[in-house]
Protein backbone atom coordinates (compact mmCIF):
# COMPACT_ATOMS: atom_id res chain seq x y z
CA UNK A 1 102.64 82.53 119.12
CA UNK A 2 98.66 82.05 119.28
CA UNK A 3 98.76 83.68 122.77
CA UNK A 4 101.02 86.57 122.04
CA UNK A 5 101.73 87.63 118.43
CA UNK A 6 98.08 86.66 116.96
CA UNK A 7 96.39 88.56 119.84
CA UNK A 8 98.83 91.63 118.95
CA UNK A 9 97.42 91.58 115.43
CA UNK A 10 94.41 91.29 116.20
CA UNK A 11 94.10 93.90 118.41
CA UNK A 12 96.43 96.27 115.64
CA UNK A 13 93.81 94.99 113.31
CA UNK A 14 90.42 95.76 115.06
CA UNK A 15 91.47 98.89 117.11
CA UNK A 16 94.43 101.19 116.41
CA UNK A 17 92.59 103.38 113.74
CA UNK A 18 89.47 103.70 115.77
CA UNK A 19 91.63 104.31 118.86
CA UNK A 20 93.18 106.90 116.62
CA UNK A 21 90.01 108.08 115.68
CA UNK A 22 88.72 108.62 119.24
CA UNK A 23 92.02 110.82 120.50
CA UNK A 24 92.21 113.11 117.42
CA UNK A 25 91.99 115.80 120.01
CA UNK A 26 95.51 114.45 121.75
CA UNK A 27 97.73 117.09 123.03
CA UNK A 28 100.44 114.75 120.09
CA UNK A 29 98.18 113.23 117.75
CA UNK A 30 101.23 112.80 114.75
CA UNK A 31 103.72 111.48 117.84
CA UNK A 32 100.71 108.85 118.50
CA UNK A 33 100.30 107.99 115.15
CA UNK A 34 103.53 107.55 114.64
CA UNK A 35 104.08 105.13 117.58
CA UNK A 36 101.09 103.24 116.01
CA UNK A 37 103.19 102.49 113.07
CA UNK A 38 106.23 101.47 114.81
CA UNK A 39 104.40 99.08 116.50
CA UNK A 40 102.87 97.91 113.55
CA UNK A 41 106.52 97.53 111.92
CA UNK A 42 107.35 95.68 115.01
CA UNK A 43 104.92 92.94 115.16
CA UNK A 44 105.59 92.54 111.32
CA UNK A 45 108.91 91.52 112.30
CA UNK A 46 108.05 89.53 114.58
CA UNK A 47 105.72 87.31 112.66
CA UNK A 48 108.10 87.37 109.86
CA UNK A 49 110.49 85.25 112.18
CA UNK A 50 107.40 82.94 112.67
CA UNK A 51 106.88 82.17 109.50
CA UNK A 52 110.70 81.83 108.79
CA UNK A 53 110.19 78.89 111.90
CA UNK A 54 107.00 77.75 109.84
CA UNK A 55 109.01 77.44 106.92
CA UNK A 56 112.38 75.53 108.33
CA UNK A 57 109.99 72.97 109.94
CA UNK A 58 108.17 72.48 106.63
CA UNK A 59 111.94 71.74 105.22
CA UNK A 60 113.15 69.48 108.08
CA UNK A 61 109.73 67.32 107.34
CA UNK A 62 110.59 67.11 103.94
CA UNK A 63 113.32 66.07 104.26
CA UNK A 64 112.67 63.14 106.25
CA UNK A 65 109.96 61.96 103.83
CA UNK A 66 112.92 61.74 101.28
CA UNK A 67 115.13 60.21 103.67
CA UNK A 68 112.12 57.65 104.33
CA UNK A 69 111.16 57.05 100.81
CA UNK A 70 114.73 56.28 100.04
CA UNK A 71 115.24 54.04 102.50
CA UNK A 72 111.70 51.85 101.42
CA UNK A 73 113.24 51.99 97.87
CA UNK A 74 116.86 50.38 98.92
CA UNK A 75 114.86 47.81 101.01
CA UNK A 76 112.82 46.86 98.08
CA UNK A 77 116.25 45.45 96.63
CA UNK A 78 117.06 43.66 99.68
CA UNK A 79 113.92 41.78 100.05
CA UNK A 80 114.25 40.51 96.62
CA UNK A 81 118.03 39.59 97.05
CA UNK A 82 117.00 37.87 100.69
CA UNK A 83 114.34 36.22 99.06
CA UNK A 84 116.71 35.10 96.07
CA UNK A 85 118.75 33.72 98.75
CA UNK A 86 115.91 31.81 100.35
CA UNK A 87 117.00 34.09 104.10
CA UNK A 88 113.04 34.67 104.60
CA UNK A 89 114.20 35.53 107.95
CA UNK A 90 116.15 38.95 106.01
CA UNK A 91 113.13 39.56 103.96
CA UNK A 92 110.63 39.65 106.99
CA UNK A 93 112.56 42.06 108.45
CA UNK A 94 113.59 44.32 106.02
CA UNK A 95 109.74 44.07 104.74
CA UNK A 96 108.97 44.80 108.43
CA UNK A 97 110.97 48.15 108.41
CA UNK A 98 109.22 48.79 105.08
CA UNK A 99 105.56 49.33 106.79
CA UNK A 100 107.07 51.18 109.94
CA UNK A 101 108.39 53.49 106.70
CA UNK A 102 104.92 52.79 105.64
CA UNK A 103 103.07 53.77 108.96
CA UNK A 104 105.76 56.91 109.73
CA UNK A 105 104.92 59.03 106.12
CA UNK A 106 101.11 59.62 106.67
CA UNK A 107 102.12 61.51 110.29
CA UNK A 108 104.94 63.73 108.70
CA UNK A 109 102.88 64.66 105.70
CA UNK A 110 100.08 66.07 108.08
CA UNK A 111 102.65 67.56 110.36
CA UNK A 112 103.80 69.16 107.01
CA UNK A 113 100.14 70.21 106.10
CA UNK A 114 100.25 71.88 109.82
CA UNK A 115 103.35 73.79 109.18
CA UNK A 116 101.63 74.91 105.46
CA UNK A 117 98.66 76.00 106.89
CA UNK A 118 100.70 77.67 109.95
CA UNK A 119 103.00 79.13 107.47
CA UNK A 120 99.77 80.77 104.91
CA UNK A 121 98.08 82.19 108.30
CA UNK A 122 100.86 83.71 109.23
CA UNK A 123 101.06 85.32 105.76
CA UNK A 124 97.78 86.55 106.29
CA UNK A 125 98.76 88.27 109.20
CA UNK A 126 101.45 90.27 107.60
CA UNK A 127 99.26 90.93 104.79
CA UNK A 128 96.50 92.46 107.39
CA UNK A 129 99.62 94.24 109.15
CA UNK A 130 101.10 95.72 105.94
CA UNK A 131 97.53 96.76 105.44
CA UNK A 132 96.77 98.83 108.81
CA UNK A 133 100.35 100.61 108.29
CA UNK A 134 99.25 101.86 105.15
CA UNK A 135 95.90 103.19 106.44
CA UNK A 136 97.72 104.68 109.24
CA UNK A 137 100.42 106.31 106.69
CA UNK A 138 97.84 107.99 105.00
CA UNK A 139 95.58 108.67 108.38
CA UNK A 140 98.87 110.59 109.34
CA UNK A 141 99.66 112.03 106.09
CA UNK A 142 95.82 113.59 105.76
CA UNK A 143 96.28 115.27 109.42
CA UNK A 144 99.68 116.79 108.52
CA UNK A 145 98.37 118.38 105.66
CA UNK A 146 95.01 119.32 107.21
CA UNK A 147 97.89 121.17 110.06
CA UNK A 148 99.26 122.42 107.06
CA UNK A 149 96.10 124.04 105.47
CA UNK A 150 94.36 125.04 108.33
CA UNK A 151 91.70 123.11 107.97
CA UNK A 152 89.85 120.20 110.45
CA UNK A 153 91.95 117.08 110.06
CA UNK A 154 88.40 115.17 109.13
CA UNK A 155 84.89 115.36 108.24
CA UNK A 156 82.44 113.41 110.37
CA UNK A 157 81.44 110.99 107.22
CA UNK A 158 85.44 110.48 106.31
CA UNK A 159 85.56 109.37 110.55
CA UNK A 160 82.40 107.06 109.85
CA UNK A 161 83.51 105.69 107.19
CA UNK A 162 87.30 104.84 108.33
CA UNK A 163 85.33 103.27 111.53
CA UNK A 164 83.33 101.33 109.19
CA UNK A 165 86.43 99.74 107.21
CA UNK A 166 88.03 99.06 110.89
CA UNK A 167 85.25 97.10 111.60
CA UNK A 168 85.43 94.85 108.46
CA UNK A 169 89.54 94.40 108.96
CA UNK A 170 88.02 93.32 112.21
CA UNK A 171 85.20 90.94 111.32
CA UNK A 172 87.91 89.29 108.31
CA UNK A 173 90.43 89.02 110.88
CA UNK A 174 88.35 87.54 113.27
CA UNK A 175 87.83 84.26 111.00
CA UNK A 176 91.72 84.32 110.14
CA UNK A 177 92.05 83.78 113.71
CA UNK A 178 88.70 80.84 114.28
CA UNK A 179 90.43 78.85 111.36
CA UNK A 180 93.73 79.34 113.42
CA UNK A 181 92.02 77.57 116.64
CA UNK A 182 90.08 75.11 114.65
CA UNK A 183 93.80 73.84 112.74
CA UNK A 184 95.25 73.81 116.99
CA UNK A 185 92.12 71.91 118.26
CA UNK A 186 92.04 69.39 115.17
CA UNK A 187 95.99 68.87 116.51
CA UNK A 188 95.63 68.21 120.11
CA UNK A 189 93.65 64.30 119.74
CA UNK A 190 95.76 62.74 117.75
CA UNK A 191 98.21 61.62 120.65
CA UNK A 192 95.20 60.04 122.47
CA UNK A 193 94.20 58.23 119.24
CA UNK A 194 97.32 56.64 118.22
CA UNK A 195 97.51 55.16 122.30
CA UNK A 196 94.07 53.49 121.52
CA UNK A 197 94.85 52.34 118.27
CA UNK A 198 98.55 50.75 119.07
CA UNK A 199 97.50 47.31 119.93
CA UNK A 200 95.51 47.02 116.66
CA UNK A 201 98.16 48.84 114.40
CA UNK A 202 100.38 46.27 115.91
CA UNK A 203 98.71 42.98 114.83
CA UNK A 204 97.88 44.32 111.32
CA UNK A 205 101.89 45.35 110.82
CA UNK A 206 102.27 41.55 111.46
CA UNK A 207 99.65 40.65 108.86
CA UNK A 208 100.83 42.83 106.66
CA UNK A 209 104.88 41.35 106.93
CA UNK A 210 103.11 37.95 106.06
CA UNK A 211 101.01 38.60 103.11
CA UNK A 212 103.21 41.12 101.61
CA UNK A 213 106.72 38.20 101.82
CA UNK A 214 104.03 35.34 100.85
CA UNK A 215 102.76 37.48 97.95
CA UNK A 216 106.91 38.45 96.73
CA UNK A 217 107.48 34.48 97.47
CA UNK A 218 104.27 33.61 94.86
CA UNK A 219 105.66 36.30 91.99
CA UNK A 220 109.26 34.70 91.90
CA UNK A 221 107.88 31.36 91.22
CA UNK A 222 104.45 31.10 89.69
CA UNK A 223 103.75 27.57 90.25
CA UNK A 224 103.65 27.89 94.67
CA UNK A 225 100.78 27.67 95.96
């Protein structure tokens, strides 16, 4: 999408009124403008389907986080009954499935941040889009009724000053699309990370199965050392 829609919206965004602008003296300025907005209406669509992706991941990711949290809550039980039983073999490994529960919910709640922020920069998007359609409605409407009055379709200062509010769409834009790449570089480490941090993840689970059964051991009967 970064490679294809964002660069469509951003070039909708900085250039098609200026463009516009420029070729007032087109053989088919209206037909122009007109295929301007169609091609606006078109890329709308098009991120609208992007951020109805954005939005089914963010569901599918929530889900599992209930699924998971669930599953840590039933487990509780089954540590306790284990234990009651005196199967510390049972415990350690349902307490064991607890942390990989544990370990698993930090990663899908910043995949779901990802898909959040994803989802709000594509709104932005189609907030800018609706944005440039409307200055191009009315960019159209003022030249048909200049055609119909007779008179030039703009002054020089009404030109300047629609190049001037191009430019800021542009310049806004622009840092819509910096925090975009800043959100896909933050992304792209986190593989390499977790490789260099598995062999120390994996002797702290082990810790953490032993002090958390010792510790449910000591609150069932107070006088263990």
């Amino acid at each position: 999408m970064a490679d294809t829609v964002a660069n469509r919206v951003s070039r909708i965004i900085a250039g098609s009124a200026h463009a516009l602008l420029d070729k007032v003296e087109n053989l088919a300025p209206d037909a122009m403008m007109a295929q301007s907005i169609r091609e606006i209406e078109q890329v709308i669509a098009e991120v609208r389907v992007d951020l109805g992706k954005a939005e089914a991941a963010k569901h599918l990711v929530l889900s599992q986080m209930a699924k998971l949290n669930g599953e840590h809550e039933e487990l509780s039980g089954q540590v306790e009954a284990a234990i009651a039983q005196g199967r510390d073999d049972l415990a350690s490994a349902a307490i064991g499935r607890q942390t990989d529960i544990e370990d698993l919910l930090p990663v899908l709640q910043k995949s779901l941040d990802e898909h959040t922020e994803h989802g709000k920069e594509l709104e932005s998007y189609v907030v800018a889009l609706l944005a440039k359609r409307r200055e191009l409605d009315q960019l159209r409407t003022d030249y048909q009724a200049s055609l119909a009055s007779g008179s030039p379709s703009q002054s020089p200062a009404e030109g300047s000053d629609r190049q001037s509010r191009v430019e800021d769409a542009e310049s806004s834009f622009g840092r819509v699309l910096a925090r975009q790449t800043g959100v896909a570089n933050l992304t792209s480490g986190a593989a390499t990370e977790a490789a260099k941090l598995k062999e120390l993840a994996d002797m702290q689970r082990g810790l953490r199965i032993a002090e958390r059964l010792a510790a449910l051991k000591a609150s069932r009967d107070p006088g263990q050392n």
